[in-house]
C-alpha atoms as a PDB file:
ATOM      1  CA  UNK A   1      -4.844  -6.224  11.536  1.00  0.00           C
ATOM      2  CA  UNK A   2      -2.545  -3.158  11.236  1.00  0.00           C
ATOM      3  CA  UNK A   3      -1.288  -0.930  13.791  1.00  0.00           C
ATOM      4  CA  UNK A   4      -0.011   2.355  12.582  1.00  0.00           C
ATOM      5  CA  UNK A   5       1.392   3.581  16.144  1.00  0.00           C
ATOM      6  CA  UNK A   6       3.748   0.516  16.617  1.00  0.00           C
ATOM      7  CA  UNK A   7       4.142   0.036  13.235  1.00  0.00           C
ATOM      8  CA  UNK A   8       2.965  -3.914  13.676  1.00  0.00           C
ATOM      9  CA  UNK A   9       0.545  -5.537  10.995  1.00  0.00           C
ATOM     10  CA  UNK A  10      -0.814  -8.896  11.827  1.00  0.00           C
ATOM     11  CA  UNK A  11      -2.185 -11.371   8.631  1.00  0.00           C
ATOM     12  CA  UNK A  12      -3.627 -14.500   9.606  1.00  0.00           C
ATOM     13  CA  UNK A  13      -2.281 -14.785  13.106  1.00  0.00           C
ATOM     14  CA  UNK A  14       1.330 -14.205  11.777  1.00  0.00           C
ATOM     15  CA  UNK A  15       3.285 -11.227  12.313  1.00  0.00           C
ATOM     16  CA  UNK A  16       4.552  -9.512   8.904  1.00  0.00           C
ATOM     17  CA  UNK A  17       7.381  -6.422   8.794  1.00  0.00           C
ATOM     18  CA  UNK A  18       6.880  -3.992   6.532  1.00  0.00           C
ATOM     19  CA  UNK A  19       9.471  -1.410   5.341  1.00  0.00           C
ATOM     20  CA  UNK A  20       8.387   2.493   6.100  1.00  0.00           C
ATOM     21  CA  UNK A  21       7.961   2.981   2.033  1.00  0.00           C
ATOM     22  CA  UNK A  22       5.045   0.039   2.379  1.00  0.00           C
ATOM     23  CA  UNK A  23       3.897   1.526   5.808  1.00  0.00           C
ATOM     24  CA  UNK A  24       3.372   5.122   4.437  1.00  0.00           C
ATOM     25  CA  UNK A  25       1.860   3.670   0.712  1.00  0.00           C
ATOM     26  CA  UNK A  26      -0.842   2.109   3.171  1.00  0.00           C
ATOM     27  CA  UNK A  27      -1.543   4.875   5.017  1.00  0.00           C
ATOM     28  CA  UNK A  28      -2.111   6.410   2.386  1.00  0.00           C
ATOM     29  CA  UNK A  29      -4.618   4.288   0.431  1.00  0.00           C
ATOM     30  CA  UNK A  30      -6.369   3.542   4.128  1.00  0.00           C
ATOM     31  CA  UNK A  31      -6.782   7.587   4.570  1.00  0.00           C
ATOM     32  CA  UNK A  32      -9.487   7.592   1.526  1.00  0.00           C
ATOM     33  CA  UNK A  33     -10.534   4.006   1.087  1.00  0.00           C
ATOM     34  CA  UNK A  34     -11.772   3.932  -2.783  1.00  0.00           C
ATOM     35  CA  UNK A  35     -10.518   6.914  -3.824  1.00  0.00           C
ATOM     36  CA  UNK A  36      -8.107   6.873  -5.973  1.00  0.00           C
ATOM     37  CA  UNK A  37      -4.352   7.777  -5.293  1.00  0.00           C
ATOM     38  CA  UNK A  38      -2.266   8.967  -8.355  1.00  0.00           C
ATOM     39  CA  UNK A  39       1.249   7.766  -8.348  1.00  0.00           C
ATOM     40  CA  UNK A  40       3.044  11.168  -8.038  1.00  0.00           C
ATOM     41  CA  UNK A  41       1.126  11.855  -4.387  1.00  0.00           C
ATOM     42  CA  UNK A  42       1.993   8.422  -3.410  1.00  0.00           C
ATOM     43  CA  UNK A  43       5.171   9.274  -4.090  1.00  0.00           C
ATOM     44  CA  UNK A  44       5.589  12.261  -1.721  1.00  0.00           C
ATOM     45  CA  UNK A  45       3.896  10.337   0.865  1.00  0.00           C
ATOM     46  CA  UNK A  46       6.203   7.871   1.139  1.00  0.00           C
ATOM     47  CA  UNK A  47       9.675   8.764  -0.140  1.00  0.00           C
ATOM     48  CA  UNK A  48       9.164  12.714   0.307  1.00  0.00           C
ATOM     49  CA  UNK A  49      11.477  14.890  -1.838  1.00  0.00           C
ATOM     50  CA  UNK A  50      13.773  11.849  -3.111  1.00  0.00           C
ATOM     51  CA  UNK A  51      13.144  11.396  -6.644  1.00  0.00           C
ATOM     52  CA  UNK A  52      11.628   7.828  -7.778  1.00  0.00           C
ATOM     53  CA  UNK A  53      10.010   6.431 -10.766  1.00  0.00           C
ATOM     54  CA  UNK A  54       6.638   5.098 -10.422  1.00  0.00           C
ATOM     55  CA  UNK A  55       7.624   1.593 -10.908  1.00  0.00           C
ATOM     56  CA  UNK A  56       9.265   2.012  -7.710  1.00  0.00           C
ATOM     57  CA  UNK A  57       5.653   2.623  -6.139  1.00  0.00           C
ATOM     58  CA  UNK A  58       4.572  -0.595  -8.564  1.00  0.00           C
ATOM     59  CA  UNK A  59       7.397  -2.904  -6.688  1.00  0.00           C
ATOM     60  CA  UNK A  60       6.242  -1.638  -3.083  1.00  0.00           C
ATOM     61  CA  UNK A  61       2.640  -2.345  -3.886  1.00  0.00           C
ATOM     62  CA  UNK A  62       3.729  -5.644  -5.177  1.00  0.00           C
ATOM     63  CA  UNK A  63       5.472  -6.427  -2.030  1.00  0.00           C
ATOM     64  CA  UNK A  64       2.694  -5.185  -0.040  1.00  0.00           C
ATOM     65  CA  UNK A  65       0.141  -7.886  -1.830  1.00  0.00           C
ATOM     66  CA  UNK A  66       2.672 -10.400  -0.734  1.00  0.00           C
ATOM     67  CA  UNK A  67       3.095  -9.504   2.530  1.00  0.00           C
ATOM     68  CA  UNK A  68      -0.295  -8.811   3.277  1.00  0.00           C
ATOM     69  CA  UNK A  69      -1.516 -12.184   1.495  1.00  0.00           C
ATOM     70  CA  UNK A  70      -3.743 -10.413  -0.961  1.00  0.00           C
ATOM     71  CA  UNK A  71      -3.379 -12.705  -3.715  1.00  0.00           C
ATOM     72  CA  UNK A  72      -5.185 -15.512  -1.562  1.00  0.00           C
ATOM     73  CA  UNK A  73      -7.841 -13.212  -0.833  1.00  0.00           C
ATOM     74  CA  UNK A  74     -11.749 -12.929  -3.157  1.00  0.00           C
ATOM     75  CA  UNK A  75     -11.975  -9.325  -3.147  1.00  0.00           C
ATOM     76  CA  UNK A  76      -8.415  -7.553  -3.866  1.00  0.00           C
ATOM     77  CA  UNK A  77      -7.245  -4.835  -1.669  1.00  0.00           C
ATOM     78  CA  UNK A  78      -5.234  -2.434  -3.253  1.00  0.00           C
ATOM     79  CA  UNK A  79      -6.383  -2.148  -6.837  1.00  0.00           C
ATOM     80  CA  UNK A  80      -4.328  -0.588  -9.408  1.00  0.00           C
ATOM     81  CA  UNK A  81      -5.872   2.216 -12.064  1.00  0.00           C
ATOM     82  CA  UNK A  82      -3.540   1.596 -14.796  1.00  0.00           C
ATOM     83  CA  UNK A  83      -1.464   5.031 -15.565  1.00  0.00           C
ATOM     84  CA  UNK A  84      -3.457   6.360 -12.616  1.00  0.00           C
ATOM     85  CA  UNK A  85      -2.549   5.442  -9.753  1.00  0.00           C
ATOM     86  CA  UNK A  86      -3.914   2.813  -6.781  1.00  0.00           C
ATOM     87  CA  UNK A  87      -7.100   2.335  -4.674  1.00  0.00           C
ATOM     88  CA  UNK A  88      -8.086   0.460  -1.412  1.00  0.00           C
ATOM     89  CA  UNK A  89     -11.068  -1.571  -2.214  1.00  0.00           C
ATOM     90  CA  UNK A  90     -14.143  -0.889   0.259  1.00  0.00           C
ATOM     91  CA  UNK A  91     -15.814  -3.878   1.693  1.00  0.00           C
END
């Protein structure tokens, strides 16, 4: 469960933080779910005009499977389009 107004996301019961960068990459995705996202727009949404590579998009998705327990999951949320960008699956 994710709240975007108070910032709170709830997997499996348990409370998980997430930084703004991961907040605002998830926004993102969940603003056109299966639609793809290339990595330079990603990167404006979440660190604006500061200059990063995209492997610095690669390590906040990362965390974000983590956090959000993807890996335990049968479908996989965020997919990655390899020198693309990233998707959020539709159920």
């Amino acid at each position: 469960m994710l709240d975007f107004n108070l910032r709170i996301a709830t997997v499996d019961g348990d409370q998980v933080t997430l930084n703004i960068n991961e907040w605002d990459l998830l926004q993102s995705l969940m603003q056109q779910p299966g639609a793809v996202i290339a990595y330079s727009r990603l990167k404006q949404k979440a660190w604006g005009d500061t200059v990063v590579t995209d492997a610095a998009v690669h390590m906040a998705i990362r965390r974000l499977h983590k956090k959000l327990n993807c890996s335990n999951r049968k479908v996989r949320l965020i997919r990655d389009h390899r020198g693309i960008g990233y998707s959020l699956a539709i159920p």
